[in-house]
N, C-alpha and C. Protein backbone atom coordinates (compact mmCIF):
# COMPACT_ATOMS: atom_id res chain seq x y z
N UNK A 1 51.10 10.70 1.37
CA UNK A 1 50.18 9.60 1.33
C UNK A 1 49.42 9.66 0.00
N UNK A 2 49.35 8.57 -0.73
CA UNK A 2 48.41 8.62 -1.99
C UNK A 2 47.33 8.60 -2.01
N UNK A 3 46.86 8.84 -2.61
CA UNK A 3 44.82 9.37 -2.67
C UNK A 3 44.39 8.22 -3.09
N UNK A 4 43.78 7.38 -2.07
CA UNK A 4 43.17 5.66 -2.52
C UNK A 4 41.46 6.26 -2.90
N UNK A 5 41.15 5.66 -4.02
CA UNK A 5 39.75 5.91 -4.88
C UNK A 5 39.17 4.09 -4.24
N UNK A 6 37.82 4.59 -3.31
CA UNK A 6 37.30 3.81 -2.92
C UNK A 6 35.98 3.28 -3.97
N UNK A 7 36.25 2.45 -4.63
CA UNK A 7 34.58 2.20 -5.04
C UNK A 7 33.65 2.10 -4.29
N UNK A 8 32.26 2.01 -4.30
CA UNK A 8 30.99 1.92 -3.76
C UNK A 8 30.39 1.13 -4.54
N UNK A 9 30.08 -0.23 -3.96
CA UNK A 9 29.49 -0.87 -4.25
C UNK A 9 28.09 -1.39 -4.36
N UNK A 10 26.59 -0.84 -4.75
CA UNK A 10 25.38 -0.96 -4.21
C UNK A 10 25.00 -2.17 -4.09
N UNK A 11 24.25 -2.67 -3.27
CA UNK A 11 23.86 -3.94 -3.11
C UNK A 11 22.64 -3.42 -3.75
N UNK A 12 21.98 -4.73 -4.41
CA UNK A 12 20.91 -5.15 -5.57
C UNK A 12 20.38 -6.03 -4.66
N UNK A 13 19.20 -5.96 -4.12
CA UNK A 13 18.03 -7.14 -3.98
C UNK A 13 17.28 -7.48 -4.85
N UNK A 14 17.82 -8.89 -5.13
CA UNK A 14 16.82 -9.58 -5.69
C UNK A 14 15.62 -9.73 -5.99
N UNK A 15 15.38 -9.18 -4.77
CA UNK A 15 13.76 -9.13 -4.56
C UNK A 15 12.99 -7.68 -4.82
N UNK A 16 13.85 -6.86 -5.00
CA UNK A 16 13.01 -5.43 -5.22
C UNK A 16 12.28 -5.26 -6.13
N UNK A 17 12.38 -6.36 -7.62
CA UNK A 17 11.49 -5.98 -8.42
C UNK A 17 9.79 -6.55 -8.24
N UNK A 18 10.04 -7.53 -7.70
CA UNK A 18 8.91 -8.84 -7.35
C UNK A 18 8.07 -8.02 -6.64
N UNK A 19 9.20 -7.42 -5.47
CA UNK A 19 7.96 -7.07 -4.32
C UNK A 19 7.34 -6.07 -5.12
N UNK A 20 7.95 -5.06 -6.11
CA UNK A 20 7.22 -3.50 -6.29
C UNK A 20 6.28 -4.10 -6.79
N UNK A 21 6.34 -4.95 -7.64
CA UNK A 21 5.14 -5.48 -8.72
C UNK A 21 3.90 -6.46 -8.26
N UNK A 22 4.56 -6.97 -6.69
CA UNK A 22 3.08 -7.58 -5.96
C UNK A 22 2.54 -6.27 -5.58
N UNK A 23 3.32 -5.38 -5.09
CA UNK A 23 2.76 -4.40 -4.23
C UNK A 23 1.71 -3.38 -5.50
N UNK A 24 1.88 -3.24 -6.08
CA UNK A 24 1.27 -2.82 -7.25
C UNK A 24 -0.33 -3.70 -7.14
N UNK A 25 -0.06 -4.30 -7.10
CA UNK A 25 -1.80 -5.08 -7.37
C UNK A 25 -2.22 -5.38 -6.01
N UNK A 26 -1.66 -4.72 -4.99
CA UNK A 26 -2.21 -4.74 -3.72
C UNK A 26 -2.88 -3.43 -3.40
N UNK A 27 -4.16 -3.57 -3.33
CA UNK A 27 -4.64 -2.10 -2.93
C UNK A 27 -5.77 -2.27 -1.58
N UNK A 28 -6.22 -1.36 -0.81
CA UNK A 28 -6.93 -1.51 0.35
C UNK A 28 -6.29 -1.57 1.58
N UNK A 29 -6.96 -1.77 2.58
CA UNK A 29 -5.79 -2.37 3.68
C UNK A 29 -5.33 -3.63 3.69
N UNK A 30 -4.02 -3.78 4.18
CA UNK A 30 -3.01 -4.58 4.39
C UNK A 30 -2.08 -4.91 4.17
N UNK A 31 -1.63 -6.07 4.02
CA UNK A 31 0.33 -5.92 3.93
C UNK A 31 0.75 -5.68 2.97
N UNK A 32 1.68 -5.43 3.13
CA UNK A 32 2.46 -4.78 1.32
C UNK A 32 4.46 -6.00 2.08
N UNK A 33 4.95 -5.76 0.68
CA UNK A 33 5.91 -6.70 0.55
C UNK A 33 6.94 -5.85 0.82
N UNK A 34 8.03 -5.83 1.80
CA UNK A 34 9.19 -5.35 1.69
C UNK A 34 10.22 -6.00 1.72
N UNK A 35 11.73 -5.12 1.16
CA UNK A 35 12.74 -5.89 1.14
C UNK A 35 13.87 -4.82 1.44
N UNK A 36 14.92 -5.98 1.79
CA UNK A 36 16.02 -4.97 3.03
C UNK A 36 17.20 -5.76 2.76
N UNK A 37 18.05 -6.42 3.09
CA UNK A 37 19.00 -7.36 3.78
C UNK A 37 19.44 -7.61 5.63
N UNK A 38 19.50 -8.50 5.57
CA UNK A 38 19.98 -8.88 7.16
C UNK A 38 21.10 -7.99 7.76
N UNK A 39 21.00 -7.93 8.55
CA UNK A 39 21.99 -6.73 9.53
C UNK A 39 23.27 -7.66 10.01
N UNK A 40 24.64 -7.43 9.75
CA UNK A 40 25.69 -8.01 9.82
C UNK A 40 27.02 -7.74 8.77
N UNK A 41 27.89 -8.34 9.01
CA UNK A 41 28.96 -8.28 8.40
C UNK A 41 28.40 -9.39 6.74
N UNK A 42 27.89 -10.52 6.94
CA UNK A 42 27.89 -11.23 5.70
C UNK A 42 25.85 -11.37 5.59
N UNK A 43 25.91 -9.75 5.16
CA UNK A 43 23.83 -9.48 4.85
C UNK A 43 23.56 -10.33 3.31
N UNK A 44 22.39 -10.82 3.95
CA UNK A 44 21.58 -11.83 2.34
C UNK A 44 20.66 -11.01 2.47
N UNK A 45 20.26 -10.61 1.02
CA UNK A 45 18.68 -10.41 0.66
C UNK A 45 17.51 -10.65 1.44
N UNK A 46 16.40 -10.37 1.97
CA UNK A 46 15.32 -10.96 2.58
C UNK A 46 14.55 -10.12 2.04
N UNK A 47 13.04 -10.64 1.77
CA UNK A 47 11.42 -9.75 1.58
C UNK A 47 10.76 -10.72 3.19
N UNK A 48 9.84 -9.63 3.16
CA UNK A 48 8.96 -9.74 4.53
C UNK A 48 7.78 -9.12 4.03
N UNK A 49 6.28 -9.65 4.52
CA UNK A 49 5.39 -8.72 4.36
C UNK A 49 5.38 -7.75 5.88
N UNK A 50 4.62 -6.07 5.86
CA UNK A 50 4.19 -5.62 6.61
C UNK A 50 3.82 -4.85 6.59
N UNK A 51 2.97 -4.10 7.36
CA UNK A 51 2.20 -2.99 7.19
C UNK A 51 3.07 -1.41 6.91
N UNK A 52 2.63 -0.83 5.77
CA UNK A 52 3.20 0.20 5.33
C UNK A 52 3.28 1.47 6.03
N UNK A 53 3.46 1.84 6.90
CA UNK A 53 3.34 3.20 7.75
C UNK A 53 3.14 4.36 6.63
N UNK A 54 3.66 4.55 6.04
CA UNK A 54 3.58 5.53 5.03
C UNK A 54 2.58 5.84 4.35
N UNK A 55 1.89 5.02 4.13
CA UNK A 55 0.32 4.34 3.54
C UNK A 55 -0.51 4.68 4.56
N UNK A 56 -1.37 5.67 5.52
CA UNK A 56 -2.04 5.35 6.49
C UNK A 56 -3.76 4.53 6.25
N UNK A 57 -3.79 4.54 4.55
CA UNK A 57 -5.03 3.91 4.20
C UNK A 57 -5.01 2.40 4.22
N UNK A 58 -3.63 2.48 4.32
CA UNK A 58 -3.36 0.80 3.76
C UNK A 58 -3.79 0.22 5.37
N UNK A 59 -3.68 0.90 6.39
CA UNK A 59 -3.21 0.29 7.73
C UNK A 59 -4.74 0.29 8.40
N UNK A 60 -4.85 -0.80 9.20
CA UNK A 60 -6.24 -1.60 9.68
C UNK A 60 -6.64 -0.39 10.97
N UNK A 61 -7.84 0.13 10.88
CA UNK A 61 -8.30 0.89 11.93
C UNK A 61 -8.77 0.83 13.44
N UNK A 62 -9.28 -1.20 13.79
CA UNK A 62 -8.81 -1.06 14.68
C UNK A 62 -8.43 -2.94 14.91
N UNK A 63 -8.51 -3.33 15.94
CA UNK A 63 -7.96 -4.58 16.18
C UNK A 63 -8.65 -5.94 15.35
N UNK A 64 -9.81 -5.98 15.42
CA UNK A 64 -10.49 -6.39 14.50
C UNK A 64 -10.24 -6.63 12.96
N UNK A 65 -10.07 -5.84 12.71
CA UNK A 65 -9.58 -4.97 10.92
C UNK A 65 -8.07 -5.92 11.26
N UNK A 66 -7.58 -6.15 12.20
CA UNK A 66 -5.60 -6.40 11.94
C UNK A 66 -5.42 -7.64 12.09
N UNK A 67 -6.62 -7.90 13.12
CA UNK A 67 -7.06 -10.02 13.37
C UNK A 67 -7.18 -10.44 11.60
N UNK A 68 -7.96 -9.69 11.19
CA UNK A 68 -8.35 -10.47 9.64
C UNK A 68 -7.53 -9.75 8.57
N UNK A 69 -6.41 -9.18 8.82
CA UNK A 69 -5.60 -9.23 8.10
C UNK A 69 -4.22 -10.01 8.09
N UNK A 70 -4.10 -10.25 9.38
CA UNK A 70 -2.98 -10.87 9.78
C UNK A 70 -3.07 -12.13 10.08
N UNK A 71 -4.63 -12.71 10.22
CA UNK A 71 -4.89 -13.91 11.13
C UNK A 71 -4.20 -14.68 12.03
N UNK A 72 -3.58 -13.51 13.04
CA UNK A 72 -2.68 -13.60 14.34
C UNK A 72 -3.95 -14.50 15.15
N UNK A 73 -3.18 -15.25 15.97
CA UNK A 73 -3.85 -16.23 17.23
C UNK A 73 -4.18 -15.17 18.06
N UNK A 74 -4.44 -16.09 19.03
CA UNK A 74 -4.35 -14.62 20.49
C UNK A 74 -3.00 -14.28 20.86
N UNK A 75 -2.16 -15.95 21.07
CA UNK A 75 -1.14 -16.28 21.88
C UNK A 75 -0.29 -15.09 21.01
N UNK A 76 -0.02 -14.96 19.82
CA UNK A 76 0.28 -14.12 18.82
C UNK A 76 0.34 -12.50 18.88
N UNK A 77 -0.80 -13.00 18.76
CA UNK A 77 -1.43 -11.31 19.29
C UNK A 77 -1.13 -10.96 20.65
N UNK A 78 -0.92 -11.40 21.38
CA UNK A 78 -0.08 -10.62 22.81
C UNK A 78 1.47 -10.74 22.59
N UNK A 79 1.96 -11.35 21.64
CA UNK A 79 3.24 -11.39 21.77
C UNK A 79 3.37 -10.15 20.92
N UNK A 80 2.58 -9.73 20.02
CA UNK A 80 2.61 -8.35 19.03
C UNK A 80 2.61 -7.24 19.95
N UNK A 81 1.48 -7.45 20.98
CA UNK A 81 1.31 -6.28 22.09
C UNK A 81 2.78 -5.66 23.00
N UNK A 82 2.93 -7.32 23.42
CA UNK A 82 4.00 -7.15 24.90
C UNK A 82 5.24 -6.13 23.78
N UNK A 83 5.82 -6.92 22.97
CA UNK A 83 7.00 -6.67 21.98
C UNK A 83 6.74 -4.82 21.65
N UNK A 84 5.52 -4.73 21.16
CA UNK A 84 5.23 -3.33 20.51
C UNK A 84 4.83 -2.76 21.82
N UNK A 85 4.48 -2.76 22.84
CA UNK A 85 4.54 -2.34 24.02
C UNK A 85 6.25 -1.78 24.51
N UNK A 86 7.14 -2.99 24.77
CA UNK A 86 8.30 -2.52 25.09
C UNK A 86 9.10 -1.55 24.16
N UNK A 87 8.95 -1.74 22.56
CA UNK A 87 9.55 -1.18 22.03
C UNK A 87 9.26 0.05 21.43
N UNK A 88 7.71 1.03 22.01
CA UNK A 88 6.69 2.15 22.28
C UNK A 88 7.92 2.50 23.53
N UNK A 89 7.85 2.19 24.68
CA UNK A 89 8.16 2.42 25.88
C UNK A 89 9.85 2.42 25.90
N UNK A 90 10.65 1.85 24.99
CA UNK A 90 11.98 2.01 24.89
C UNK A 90 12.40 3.19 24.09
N UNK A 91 11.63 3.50 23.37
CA UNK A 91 11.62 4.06 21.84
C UNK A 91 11.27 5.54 22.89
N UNK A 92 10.37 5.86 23.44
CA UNK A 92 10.26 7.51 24.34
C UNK A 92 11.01 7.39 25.06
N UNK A 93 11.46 6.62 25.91
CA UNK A 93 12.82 6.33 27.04
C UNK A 93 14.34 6.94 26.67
N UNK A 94 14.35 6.54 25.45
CA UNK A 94 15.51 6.71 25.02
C UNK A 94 15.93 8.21 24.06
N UNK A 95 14.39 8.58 23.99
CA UNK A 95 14.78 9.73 23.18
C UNK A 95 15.62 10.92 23.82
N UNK A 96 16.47 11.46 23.19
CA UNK A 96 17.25 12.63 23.68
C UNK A 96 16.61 14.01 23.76
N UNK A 97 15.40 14.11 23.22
CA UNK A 97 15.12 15.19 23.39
C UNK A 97 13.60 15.17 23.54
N UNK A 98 13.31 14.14 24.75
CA UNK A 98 11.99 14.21 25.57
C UNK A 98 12.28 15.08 26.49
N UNK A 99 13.59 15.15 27.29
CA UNK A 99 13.86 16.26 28.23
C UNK A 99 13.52 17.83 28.29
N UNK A 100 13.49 17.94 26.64
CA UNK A 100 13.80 19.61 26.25
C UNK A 100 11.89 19.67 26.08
N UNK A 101 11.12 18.65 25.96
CA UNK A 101 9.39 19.07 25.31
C UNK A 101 9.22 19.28 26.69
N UNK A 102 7.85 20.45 26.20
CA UNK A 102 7.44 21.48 27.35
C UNK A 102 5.81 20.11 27.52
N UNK A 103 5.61 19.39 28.51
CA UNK A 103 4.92 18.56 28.46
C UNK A 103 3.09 19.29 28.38
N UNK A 104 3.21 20.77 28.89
CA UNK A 104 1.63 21.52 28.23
C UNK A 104 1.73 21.56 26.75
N UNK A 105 2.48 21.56 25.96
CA UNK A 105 1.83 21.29 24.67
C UNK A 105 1.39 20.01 24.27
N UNK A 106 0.60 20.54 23.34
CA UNK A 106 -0.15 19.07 22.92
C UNK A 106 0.55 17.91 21.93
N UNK A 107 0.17 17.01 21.97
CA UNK A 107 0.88 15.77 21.11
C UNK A 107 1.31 16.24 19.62
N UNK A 108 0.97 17.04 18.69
CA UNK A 108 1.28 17.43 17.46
C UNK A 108 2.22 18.58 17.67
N UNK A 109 2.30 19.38 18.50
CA UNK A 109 3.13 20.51 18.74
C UNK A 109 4.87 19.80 19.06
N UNK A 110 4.58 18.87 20.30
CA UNK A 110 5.76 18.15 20.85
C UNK A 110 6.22 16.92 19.47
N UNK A 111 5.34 16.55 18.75
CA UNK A 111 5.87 15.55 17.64
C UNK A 111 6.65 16.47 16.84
N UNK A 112 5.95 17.55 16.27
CA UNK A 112 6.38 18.96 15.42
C UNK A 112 7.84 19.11 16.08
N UNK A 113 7.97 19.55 17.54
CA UNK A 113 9.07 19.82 17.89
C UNK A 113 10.18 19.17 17.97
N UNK A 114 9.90 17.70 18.52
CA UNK A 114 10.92 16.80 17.86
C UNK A 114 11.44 16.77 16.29
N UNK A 115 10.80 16.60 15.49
CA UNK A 115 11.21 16.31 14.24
C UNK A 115 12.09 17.59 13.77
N UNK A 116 11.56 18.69 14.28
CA UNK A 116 12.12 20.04 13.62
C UNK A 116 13.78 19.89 13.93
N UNK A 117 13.94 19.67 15.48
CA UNK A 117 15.05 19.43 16.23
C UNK A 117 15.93 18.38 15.46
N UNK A 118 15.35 17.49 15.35
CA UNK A 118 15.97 16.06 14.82
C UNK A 118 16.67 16.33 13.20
N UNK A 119 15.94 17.42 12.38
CA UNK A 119 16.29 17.56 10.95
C UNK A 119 17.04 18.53 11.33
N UNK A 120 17.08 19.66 12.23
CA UNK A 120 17.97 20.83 11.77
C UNK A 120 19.33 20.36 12.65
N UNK A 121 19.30 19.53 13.64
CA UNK A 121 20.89 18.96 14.17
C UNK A 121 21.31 18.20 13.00
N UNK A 122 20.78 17.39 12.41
CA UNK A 122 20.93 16.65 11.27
C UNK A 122 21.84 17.58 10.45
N UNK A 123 20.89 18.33 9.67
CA UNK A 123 20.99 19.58 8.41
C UNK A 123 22.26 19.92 8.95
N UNK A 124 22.34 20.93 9.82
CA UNK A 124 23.38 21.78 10.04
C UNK A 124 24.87 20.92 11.16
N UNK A 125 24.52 19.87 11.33
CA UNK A 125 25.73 19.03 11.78
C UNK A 125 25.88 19.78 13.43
N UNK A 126 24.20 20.20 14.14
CA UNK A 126 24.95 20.58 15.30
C UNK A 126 24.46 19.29 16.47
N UNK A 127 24.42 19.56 17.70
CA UNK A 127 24.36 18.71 18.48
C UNK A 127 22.40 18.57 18.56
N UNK A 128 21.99 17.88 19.57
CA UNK A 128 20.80 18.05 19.93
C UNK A 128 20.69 19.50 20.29
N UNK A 129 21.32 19.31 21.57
CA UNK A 129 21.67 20.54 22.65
C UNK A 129 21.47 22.22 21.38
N UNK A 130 22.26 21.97 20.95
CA UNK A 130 22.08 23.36 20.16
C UNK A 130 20.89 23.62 19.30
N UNK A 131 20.66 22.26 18.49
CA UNK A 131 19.58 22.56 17.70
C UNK A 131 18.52 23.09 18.66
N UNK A 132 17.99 22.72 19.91
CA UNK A 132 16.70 22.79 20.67
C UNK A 132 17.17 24.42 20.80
N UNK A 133 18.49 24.51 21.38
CA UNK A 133 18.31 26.25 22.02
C UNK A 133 18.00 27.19 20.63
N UNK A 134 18.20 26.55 19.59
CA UNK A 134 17.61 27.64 18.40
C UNK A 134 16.35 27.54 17.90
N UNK A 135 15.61 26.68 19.05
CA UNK A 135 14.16 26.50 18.02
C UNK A 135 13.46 26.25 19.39
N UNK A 136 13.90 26.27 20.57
CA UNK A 136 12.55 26.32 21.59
C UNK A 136 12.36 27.34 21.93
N UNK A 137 12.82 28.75 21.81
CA UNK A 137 12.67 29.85 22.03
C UNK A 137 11.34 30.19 21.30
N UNK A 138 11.47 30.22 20.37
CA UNK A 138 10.25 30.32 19.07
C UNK A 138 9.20 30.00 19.49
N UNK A 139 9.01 28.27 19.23
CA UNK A 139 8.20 27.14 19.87
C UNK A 139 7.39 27.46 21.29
N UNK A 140 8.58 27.84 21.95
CA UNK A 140 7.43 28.30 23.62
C UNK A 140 6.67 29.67 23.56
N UNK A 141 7.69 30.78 22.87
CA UNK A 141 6.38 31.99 22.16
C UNK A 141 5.57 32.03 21.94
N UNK A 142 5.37 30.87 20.50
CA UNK A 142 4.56 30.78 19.80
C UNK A 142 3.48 30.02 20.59
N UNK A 143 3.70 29.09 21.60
CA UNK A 143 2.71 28.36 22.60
C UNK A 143 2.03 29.65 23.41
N UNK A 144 2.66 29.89 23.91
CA UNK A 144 2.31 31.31 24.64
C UNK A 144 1.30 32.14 23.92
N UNK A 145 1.98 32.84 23.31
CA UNK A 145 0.77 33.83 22.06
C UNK A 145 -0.58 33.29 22.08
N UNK A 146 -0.29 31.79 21.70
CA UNK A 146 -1.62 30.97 20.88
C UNK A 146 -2.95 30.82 22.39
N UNK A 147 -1.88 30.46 23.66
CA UNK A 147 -2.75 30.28 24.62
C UNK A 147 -3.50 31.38 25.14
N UNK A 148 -3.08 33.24 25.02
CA UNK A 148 -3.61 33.49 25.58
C UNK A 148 -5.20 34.20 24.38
C-alpha cells in the first residue's frame, strides 16, 4: 500500500482579528467577542458575544450586575435559567466519574479530583477506570490524614 501524505488544512476565521481587537478595548465586566465556526459537515465562520469564563473579573457578580449587562427581559432571563439549569444538571448526570467522588469531600477536593482523573486518562491514553484506581488511593489518604 502507498503512503498517502494527507494535507491539513486550517480553517481561518474571518473574524479572529476584529474580535481580538474589540476585545482589546473591552475592559471591566462583560461580554467579550468570540469566534468559532458552525458545527457540521459544510461550517461558516460565526462571532458571538459572551461572557469569558476564563476572565473571572470580566464576569457579573450577581444577577443584577448580568440584567445590565445583558439587558435580558425576564421572559429571557428564565429561558437563560431553565436552559443553564438543564444543562448544570445534564452536564453532572453524565459525568463518568461522579461515581468514583467520595461525596465527604468538599467541592474543591472533588473538582481537584475530577480534573486530575480527566488529564492523566487523557495524558497517558488510559481509561477513566484506571486513571481513578491510580489516584484515589492517594486522594482518600490524603482526606483521611487531613481529617483527623
Amino acid at each position: 500500500m502507498a503512503d498517502e501524505t494527507v494535507e491539513v488544512v486550517e480553517k481561518v476565521n474571518p473574524f479572529a482579528a476584529g474580535a481580538e481587537a474589540e476585545n482589546k478595548t473591552r475592559s471591566g465586566k462583560g461580554l467579550r467577542v468570540k469566534t468559532g465556526f458552525t458545527r457540521g459537515k459544510g461550517s461558516i465562520p460565526i462571532k458571538w458575544e459572551s461572557f469569558d469564563e476564563s476572565q473571572p473579573d470580566t464576569l457579573p457578580k450577581n444577577i443584577q450586575e448580568f440584567l445590565d449587562i445583558t439587558k435580558a427581559t425576564d421572559t429571557e432571563m428564565l429561558d437563560y435559567l431553565i436552559v443553564g439549569y438543564n444543562d448544570s444538571q445534564y452536564t453532572a448526570a453524565s459525568d463518568p466519574i461522579a461515581e468514583h467522588v467520595n461525596l465527604a469531600w468538599d467541592k474543591d477536593l472533588q473538582t481537584q479530583f475530577r480534573l486530575v482523573v480527566r488529564n492523566l486518562s487523557k495524558a497517558m491514553n488510559k481509561s477513566i477506570e484506571e486513571a481513578v484506581a491510580m489516584v484515589k488511593p492517594g486522594v482518600e489518604a490524603a482526606f483521611v490524614a487531613k481529617a483527623k
